[in-house]
PDB file of N, CA and C in Angstrom:
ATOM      1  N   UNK A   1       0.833  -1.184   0.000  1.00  0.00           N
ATOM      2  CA  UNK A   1       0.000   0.000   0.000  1.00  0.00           C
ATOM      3  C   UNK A   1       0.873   1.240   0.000  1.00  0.00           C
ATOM      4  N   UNK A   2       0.616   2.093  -0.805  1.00  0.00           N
ATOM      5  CA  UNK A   2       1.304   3.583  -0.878  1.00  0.00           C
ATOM      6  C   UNK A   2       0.951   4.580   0.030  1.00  0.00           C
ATOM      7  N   UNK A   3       1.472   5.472   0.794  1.00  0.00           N
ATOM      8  CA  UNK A   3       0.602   6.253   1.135  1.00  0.00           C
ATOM      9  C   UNK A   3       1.556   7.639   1.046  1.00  0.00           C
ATOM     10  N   UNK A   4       1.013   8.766   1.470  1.00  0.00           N
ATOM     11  CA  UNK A   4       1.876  10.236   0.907  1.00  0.00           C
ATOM     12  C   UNK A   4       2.825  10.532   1.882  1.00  0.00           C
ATOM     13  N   UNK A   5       4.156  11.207   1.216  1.00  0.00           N
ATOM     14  CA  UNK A   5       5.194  11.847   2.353  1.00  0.00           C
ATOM     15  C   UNK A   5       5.221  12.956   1.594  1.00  0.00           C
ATOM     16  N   UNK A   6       4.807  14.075   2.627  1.00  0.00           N
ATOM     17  CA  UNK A   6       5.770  15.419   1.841  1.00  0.00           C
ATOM     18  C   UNK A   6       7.155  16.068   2.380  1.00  0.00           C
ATOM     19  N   UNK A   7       7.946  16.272   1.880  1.00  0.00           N
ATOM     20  CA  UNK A   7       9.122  16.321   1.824  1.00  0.00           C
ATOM     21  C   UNK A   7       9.581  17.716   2.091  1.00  0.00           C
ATOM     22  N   UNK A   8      10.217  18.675   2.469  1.00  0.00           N
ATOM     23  CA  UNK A   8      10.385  19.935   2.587  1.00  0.00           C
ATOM     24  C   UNK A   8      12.106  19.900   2.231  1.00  0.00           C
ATOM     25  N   UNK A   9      12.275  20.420   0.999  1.00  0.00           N
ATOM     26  CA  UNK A   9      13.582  20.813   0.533  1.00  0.00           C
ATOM     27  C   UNK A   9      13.944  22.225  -0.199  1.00  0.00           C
ATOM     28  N   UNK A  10      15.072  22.578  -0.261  1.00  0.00           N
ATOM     29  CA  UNK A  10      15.376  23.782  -1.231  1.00  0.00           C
ATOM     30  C   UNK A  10      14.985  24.013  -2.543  1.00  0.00           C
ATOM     31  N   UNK A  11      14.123  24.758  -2.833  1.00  0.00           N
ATOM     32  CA  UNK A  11      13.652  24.891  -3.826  1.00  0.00           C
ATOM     33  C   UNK A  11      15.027  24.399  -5.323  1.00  0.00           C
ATOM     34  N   UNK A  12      15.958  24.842  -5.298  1.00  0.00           N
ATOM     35  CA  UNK A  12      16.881  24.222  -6.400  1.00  0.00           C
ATOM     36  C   UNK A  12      17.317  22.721  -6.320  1.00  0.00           C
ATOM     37  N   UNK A  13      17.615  22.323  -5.064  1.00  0.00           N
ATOM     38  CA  UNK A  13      17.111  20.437  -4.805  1.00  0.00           C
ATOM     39  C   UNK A  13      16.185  20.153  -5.365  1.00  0.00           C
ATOM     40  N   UNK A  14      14.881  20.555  -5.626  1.00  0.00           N
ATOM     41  CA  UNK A  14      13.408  20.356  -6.117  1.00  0.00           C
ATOM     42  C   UNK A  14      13.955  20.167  -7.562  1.00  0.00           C
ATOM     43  N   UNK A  15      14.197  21.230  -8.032  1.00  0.00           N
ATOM     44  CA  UNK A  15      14.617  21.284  -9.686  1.00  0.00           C
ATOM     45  C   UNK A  15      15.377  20.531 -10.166  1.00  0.00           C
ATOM     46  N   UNK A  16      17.099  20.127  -8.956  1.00  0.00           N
ATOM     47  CA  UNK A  16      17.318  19.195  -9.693  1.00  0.00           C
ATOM     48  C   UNK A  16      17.259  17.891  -9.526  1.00  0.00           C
ATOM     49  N   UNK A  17      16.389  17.388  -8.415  1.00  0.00           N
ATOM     50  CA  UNK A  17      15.451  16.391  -8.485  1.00  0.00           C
ATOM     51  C   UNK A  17      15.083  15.803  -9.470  1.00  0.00           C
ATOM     52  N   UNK A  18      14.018  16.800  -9.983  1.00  0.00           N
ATOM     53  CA  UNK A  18      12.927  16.585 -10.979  1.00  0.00           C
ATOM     54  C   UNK A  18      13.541  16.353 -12.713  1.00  0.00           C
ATOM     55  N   UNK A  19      14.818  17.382 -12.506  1.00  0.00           N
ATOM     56  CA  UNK A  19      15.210  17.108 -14.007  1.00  0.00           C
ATOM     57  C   UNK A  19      16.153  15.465 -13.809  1.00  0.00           C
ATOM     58  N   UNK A  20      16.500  15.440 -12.833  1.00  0.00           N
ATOM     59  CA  UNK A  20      17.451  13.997 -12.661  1.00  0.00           C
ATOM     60  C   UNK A  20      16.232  12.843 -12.804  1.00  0.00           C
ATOM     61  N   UNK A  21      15.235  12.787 -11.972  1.00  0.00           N
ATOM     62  CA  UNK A  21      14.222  11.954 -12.081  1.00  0.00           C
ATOM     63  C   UNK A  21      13.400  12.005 -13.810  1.00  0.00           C
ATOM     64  N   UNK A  22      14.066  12.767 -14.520  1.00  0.00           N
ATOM     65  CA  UNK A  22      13.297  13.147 -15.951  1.00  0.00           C
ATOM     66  C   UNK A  22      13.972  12.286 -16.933  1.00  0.00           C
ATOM     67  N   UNK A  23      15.573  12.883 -16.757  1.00  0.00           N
ATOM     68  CA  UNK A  23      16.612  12.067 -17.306  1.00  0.00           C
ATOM     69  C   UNK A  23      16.645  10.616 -16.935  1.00  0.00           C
ATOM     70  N   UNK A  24      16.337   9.858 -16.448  1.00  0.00           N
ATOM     71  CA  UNK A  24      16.096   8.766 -15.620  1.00  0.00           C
ATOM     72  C   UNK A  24      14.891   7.736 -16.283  1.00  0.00           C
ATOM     73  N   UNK A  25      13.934   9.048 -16.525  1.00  0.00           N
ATOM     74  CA  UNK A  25      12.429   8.531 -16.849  1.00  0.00           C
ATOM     75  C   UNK A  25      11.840   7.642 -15.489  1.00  0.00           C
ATOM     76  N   UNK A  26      11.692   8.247 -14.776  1.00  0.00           N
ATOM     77  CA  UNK A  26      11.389   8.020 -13.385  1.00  0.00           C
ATOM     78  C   UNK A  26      10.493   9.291 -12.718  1.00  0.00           C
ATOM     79  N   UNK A  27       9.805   8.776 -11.575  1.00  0.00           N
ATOM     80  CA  UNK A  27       9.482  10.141 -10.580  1.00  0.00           C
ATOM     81  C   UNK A  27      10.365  10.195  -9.738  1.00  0.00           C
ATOM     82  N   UNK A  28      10.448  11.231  -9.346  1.00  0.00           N
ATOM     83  CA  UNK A  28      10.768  11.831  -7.900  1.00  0.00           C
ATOM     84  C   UNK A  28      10.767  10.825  -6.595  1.00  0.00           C
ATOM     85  N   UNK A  29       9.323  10.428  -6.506  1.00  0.00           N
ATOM     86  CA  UNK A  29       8.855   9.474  -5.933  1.00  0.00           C
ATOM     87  C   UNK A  29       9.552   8.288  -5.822  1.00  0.00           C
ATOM     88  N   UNK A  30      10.040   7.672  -7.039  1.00  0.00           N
ATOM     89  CA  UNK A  30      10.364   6.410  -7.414  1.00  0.00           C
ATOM     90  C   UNK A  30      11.821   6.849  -6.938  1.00  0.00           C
ATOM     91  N   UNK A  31      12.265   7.344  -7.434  1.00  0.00           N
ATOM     92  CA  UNK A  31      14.048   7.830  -7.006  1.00  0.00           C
ATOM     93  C   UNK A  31      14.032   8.140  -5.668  1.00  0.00           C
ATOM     94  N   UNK A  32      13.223   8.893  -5.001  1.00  0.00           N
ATOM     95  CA  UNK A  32      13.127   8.633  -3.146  1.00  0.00           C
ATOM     96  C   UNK A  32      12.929   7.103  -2.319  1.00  0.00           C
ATOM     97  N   UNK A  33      12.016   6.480  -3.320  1.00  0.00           N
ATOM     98  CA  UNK A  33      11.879   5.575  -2.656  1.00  0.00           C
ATOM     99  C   UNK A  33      12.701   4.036  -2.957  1.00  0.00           C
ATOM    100  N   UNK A  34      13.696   4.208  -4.017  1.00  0.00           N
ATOM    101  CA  UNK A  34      15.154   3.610  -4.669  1.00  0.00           C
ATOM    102  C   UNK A  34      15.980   4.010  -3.485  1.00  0.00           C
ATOM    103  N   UNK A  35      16.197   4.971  -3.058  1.00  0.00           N
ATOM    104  CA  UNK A  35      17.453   5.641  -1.967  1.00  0.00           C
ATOM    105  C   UNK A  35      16.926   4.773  -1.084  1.00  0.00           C
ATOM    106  N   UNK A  36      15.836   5.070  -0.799  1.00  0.00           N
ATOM    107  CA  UNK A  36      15.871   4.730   0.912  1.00  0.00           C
ATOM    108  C   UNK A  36      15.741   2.675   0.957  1.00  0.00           C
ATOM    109  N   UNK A  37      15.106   2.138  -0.430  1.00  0.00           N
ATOM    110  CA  UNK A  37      15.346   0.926  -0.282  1.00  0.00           C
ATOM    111  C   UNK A  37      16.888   0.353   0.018  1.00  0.00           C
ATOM    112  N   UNK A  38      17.817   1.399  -0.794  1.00  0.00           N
ATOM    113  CA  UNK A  38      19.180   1.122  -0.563  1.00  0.00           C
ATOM    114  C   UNK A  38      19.853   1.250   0.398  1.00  0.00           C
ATOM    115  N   UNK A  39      19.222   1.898   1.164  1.00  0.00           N
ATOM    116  CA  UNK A  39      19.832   2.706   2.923  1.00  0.00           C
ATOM    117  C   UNK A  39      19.630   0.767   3.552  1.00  0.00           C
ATOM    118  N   UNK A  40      18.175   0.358   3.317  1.00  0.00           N
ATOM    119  CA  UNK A  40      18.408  -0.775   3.735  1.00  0.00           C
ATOM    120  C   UNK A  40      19.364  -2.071   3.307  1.00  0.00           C
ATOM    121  N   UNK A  41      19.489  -2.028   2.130  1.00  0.00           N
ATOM    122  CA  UNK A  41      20.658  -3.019   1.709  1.00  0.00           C
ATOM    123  C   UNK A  41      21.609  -2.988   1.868  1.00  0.00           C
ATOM    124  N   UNK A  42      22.013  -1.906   2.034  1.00  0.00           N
ATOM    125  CA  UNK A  42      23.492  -1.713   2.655  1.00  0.00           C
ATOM    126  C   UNK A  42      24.030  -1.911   3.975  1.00  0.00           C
ATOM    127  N   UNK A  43      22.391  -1.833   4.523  1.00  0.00           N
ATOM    128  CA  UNK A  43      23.091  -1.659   5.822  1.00  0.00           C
ATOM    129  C   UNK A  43      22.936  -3.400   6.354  1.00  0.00           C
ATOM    130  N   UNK A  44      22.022  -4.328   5.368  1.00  0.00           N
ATOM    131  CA  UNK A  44      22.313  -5.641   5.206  1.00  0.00           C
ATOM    132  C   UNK A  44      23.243  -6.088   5.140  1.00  0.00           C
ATOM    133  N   UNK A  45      24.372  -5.298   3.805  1.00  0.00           N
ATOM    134  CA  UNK A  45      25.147  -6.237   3.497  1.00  0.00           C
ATOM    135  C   UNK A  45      26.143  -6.230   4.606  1.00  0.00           C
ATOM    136  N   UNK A  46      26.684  -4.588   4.837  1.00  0.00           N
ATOM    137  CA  UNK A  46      27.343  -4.087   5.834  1.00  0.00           C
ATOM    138  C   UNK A  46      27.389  -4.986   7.258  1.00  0.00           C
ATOM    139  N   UNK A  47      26.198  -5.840   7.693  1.00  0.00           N
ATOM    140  CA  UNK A  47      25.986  -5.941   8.866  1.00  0.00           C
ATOM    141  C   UNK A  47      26.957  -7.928   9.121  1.00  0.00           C
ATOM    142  N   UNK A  48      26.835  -8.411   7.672  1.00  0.00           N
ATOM    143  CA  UNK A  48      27.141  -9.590   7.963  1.00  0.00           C
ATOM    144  C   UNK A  48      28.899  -9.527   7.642  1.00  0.00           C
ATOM    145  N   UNK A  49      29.907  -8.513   7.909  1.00  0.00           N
ATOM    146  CA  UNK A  49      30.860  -8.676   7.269  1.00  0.00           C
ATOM    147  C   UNK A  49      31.562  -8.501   8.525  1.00  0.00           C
ATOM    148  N   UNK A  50      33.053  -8.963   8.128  1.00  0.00           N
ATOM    149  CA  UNK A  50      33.803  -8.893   9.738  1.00  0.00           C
ATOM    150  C   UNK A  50      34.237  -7.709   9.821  1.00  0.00           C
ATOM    151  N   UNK A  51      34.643  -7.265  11.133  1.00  0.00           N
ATOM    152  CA  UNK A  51      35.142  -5.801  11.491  1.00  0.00           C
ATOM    153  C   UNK A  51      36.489  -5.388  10.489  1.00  0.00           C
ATOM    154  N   UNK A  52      36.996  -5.941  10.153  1.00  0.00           N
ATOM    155  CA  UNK A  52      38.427  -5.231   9.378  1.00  0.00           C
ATOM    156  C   UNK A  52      37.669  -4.972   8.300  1.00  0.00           C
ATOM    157  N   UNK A  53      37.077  -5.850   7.186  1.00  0.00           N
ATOM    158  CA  UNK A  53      36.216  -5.516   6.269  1.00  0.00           C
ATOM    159  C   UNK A  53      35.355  -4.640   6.100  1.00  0.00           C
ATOM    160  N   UNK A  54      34.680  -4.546   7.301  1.00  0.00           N
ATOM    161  CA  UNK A  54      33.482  -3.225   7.517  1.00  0.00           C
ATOM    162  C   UNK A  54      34.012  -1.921   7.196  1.00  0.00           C
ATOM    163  N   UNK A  55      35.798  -1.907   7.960  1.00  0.00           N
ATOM    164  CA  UNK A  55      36.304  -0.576   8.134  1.00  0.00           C
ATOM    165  C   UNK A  55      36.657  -0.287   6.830  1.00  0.00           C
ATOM    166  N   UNK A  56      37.057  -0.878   5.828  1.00  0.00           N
ATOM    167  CA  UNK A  56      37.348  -0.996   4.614  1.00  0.00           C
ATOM    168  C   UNK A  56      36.403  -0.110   3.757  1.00  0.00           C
ATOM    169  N   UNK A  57      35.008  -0.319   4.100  1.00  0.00           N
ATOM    170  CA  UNK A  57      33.823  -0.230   3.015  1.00  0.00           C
ATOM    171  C   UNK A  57      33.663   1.593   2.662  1.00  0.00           C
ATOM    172  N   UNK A  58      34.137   1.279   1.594  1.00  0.00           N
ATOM    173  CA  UNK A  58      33.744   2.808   0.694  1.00  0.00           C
ATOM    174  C   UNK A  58      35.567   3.672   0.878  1.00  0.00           C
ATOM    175  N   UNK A  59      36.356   2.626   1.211  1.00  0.00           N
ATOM    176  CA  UNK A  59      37.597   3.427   1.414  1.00  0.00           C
ATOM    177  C   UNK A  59      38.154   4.198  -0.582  1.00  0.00           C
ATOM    178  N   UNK A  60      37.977   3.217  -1.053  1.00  0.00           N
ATOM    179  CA  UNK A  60      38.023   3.934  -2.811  1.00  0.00           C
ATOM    180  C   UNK A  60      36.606   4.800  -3.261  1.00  0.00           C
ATOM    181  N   UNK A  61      35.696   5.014  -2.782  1.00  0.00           N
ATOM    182  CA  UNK A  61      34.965   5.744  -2.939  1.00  0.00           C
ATOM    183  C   UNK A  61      35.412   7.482  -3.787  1.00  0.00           C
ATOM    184  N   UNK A  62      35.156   7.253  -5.047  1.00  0.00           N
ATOM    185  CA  UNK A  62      35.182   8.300  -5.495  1.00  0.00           C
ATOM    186  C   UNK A  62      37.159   8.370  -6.499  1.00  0.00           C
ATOM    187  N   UNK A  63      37.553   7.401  -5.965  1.00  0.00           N
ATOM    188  CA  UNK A  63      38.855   7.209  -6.425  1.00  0.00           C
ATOM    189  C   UNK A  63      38.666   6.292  -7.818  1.00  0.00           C
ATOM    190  N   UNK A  64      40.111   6.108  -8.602  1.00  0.00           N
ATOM    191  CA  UNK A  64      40.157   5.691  -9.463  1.00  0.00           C
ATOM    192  C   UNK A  64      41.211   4.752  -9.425  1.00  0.00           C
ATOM    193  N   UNK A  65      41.095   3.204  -9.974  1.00  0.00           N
ATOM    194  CA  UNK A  65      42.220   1.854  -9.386  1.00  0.00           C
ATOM    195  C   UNK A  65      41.787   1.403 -10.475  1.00  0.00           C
ATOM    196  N   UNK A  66      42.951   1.098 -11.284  1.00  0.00           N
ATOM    197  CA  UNK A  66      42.913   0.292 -12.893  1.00  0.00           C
ATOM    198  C   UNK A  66      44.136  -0.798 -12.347  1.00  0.00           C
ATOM    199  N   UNK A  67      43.699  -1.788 -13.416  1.00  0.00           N
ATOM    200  CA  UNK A  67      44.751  -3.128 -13.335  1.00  0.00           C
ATOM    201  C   UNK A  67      45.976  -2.896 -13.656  1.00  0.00           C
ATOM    202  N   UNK A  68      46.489  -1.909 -14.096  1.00  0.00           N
ATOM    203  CA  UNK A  68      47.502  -1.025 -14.120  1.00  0.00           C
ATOM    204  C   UNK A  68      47.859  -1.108 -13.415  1.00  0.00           C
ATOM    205  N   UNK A  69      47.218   0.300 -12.336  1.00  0.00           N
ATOM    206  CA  UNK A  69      47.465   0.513 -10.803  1.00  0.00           C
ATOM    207  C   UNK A  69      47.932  -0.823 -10.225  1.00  0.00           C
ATOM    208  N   UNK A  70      47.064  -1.793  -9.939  1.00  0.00           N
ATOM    209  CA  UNK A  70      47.494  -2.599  -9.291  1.00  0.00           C
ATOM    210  C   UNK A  70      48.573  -3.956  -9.142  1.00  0.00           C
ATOM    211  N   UNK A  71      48.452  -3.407 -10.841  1.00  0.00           N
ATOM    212  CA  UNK A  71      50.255  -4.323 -10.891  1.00  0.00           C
ATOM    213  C   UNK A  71      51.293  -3.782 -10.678  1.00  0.00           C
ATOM    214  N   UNK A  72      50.984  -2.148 -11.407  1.00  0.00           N
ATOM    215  CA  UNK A  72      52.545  -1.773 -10.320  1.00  0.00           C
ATOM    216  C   UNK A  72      52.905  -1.675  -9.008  1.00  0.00           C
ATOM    217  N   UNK A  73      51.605  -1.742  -8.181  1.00  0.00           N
ATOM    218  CA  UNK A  73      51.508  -1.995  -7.092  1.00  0.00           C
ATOM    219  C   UNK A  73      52.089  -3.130  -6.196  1.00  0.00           C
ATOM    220  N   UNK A  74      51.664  -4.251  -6.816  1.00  0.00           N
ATOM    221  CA  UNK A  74      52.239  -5.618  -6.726  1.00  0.00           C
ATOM    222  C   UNK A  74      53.633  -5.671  -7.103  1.00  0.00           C
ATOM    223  N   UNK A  75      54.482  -5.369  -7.767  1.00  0.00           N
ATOM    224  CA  UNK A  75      55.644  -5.516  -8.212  1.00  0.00           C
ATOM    225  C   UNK A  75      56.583  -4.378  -7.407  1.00  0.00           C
ATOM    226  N   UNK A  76      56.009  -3.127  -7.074  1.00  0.00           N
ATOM    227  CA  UNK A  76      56.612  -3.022  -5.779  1.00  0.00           C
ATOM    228  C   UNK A  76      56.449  -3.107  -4.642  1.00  0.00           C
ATOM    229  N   UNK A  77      55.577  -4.150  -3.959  1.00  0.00           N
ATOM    230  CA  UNK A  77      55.491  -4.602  -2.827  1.00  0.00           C
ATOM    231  C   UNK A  77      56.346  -5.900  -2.864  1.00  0.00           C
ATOM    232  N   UNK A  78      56.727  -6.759  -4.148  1.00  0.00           N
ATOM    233  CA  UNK A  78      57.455  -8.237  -4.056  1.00  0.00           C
ATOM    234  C   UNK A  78      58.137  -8.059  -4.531  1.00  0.00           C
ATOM    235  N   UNK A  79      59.349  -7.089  -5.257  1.00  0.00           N
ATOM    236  CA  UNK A  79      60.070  -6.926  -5.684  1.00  0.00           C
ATOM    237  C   UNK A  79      61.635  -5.903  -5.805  1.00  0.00           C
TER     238      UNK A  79
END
């Protein structure tokens, strides 16, 4: 069952909401309610992993690591 949330944001959040949810071919709606399904999966997956791993999660976030990277990486750590 659906029922209504209204939301109170900055009017330019609103706009680019709506054009992101456009580009998308989606609502607003549907893209609010995508986020917050994901708030829960994550915090699923997050929950079954061991503590060193946990601390790990999202450490490349926003970074860039090619197989490149990581062979020269490897070759100077064993070599």
């Amino acid at each position: 069952m659906n029922a209504k949330l209204t939301l109170r944001m900055d009017e330019r959040l609103i706009r680019k909401a709506k054009a992101e949810a456009r580009r998308r071919g989606k609502s607003v709606s549907q893209m609010a309610a995508e986020f917050f399904q994901s708030l829960d999966r994550r915090k699923a997956i997050n929950a079954d992993l061991p503590p060193i791993t946990k601390s790990l999660v999202g450490a490349l976030r926003g970074r860039r690591a090619s197989k490149r990277d990581y062979k020269r990486y490897l070759k100077e750590k064993y070599l």
